[in-house]
C-alpha atoms as a PDB file:
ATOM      1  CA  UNK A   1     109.990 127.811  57.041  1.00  0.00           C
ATOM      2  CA  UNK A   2     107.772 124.519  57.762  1.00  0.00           C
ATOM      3  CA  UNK A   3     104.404 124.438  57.941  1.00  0.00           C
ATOM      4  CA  UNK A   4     102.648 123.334  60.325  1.00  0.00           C
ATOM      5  CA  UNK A   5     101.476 119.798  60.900  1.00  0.00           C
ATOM      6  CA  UNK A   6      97.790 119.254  61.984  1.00  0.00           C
ATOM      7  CA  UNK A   7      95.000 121.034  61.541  1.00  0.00           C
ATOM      8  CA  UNK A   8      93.635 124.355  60.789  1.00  0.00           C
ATOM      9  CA  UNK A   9      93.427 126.606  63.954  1.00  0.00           C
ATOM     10  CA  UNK A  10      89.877 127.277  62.189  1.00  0.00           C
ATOM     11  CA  UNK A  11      89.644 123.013  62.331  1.00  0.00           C
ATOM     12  CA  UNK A  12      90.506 122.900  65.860  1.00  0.00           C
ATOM     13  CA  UNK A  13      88.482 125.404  66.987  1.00  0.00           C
ATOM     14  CA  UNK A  14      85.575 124.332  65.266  1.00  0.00           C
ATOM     15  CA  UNK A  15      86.112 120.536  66.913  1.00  0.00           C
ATOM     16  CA  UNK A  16      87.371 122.165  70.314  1.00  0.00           C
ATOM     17  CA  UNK A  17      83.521 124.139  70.410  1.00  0.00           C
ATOM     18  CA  UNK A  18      81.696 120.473  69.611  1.00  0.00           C
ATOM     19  CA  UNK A  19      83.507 118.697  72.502  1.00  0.00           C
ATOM     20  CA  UNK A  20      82.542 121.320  75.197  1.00  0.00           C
ATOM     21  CA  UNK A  21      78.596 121.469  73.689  1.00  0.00           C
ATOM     22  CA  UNK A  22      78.753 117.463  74.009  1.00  0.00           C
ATOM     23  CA  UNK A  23      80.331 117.083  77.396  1.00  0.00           C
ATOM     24  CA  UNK A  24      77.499 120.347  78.242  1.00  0.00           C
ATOM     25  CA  UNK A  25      74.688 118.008  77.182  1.00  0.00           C
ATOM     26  CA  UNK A  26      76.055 114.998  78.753  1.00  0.00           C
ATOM     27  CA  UNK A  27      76.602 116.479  81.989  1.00  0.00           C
ATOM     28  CA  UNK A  28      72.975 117.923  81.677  1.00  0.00           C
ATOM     29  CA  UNK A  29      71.674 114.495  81.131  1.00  0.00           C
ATOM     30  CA  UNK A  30      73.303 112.876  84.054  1.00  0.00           C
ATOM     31  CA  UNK A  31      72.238 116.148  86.261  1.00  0.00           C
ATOM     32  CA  UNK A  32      68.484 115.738  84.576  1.00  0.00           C
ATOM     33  CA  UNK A  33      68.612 111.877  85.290  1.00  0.00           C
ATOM     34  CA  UNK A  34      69.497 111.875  88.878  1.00  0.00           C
ATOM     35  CA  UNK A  35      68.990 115.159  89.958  1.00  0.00           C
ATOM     36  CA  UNK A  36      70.528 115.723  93.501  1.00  0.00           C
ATOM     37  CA  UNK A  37      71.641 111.830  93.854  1.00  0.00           C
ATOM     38  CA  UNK A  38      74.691 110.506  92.820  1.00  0.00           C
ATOM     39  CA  UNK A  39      74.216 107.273  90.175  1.00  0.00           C
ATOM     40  CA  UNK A  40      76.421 105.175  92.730  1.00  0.00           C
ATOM     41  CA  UNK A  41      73.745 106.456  95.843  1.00  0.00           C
ATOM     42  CA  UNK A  42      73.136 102.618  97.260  1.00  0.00           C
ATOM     43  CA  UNK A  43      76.746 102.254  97.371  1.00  0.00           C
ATOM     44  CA  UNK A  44      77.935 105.127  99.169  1.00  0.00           C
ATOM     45  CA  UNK A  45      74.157 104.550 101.617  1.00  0.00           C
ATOM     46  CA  UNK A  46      75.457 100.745 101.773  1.00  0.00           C
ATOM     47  CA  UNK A  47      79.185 101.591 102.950  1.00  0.00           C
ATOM     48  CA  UNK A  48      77.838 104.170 105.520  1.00  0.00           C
ATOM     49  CA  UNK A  49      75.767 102.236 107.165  1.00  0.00           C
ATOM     50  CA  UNK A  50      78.341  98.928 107.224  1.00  0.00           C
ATOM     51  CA  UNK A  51      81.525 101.472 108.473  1.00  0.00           C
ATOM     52  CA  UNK A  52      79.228 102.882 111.019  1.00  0.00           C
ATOM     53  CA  UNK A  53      78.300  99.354 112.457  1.00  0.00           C
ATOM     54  CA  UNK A  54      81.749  98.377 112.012  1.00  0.00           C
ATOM     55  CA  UNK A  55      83.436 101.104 113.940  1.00  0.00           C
ATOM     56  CA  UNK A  56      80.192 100.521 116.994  1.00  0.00           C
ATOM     57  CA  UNK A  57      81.051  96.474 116.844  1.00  0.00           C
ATOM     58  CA  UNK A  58      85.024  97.477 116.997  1.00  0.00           C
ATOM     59  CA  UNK A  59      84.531  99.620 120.310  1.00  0.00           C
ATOM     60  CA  UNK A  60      82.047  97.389 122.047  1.00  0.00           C
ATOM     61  CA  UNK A  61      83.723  95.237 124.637  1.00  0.00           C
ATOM     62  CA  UNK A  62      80.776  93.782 126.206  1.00  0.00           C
ATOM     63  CA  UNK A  63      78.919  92.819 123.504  1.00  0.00           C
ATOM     64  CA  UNK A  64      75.662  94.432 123.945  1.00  0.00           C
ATOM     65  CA  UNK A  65      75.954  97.466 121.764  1.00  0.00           C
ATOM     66  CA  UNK A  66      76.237  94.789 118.571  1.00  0.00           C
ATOM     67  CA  UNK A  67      73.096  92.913 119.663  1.00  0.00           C
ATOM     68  CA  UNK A  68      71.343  95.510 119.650  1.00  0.00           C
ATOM     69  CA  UNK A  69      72.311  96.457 116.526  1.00  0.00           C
ATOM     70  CA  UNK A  70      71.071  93.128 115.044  1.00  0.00           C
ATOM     71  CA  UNK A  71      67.709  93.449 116.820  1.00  0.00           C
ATOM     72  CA  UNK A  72      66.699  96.271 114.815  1.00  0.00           C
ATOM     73  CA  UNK A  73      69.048  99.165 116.049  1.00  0.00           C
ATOM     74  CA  UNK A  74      70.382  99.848 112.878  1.00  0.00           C
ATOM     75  CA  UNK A  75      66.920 100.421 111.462  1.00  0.00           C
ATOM     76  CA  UNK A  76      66.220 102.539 114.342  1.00  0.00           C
ATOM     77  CA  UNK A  77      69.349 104.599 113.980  1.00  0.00           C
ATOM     78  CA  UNK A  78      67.929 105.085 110.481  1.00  0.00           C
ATOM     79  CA  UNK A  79      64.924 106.443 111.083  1.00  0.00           C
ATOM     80  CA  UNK A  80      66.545 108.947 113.825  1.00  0.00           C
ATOM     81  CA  UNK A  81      68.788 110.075 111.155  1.00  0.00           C
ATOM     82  CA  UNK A  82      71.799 109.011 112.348  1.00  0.00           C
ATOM     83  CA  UNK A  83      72.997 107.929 109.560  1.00  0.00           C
ATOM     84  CA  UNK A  84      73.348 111.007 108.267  1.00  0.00           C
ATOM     85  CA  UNK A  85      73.341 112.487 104.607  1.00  0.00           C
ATOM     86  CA  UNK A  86      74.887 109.045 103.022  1.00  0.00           C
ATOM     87  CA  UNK A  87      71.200 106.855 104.514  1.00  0.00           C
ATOM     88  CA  UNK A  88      69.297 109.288 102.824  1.00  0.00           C
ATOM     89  CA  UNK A  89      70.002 107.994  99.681  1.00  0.00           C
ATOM     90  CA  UNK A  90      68.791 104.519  99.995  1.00  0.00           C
ATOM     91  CA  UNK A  91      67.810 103.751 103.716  1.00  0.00           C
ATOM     92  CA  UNK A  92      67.460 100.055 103.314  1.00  0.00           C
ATOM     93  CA  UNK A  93      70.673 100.091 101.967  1.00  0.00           C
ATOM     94  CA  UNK A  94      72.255 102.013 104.724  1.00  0.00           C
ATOM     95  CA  UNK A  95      70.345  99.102 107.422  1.00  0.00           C
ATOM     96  CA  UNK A  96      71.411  96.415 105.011  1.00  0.00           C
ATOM     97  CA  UNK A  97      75.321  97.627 105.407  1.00  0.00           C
ATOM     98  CA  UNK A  98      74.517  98.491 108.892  1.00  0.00           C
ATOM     99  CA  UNK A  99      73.042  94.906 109.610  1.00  0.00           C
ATOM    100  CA  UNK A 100      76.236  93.367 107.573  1.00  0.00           C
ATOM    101  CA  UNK A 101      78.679  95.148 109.199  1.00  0.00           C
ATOM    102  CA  UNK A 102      77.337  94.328 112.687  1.00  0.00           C
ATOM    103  CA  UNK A 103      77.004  90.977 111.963  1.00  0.00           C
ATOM    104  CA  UNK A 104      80.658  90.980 111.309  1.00  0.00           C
ATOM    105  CA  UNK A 105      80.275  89.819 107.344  1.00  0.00           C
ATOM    106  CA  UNK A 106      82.820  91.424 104.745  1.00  0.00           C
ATOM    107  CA  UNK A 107      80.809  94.388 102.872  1.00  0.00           C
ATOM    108  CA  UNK A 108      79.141  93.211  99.950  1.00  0.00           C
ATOM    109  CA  UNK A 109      81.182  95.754  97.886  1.00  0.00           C
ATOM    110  CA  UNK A 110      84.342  94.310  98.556  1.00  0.00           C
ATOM    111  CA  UNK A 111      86.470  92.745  95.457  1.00  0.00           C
ATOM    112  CA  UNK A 112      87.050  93.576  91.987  1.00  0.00           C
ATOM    113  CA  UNK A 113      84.374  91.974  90.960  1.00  0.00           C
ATOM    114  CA  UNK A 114      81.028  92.761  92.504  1.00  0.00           C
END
């Protein structure tokens, strides 16, 4: 018979215990840090705001909708809520994307490298 290779299932056990107590505290620092918003929060407020500008400017055929959007609509739209749970965590954000995204621009999260 061979023994076996590796460490002692007391070893393992031992290191398998410290992992999940680190990745415990870690996740309770990131929960304790940002509470209920995400870390990425002006991106995903950003992209809402430019997609729902984008999909308004794709569907208007006169025009009109889109310059309204850049005369203050989106900050408007904002402030109705409109934008939903993504504006609420960073409004200007949301109207920034919202403003880019009627004003035809590509988002400013585009690329590889940002």
């Amino acid at each position: 018979m061979v023994g076996q290779e590796g460490p002692s299932r007391g070893k393992f056990a031992i290191c398998l215990v410290a992992a999940v107590l680190c990745g415990t505290a870690v996740a309770g620092g990131v929960i304790t840090t940002y509470h209920e918003r995400p870390p990425w929060g002006t991106d995903i407020a950003y992209e809402g705001g430019y997609l729902q500008a984008v999909r308004i400017r794709k569907y208007d055929m006169s025009g009109e909708r889109t310059r309204a959007l850049l005369a203050g609509e989106c900050a408007a739209m904002e402030r109705r809520g409109m934008g939903g749970d993504r504006s609420a965590h960073d409004p200007e954000a949301w109207v920034s994307g919202c403003l880019d995204g009627a004003a035809g621009r590509p988002s400013r999260n585009q690329g590889i490298v940002r």
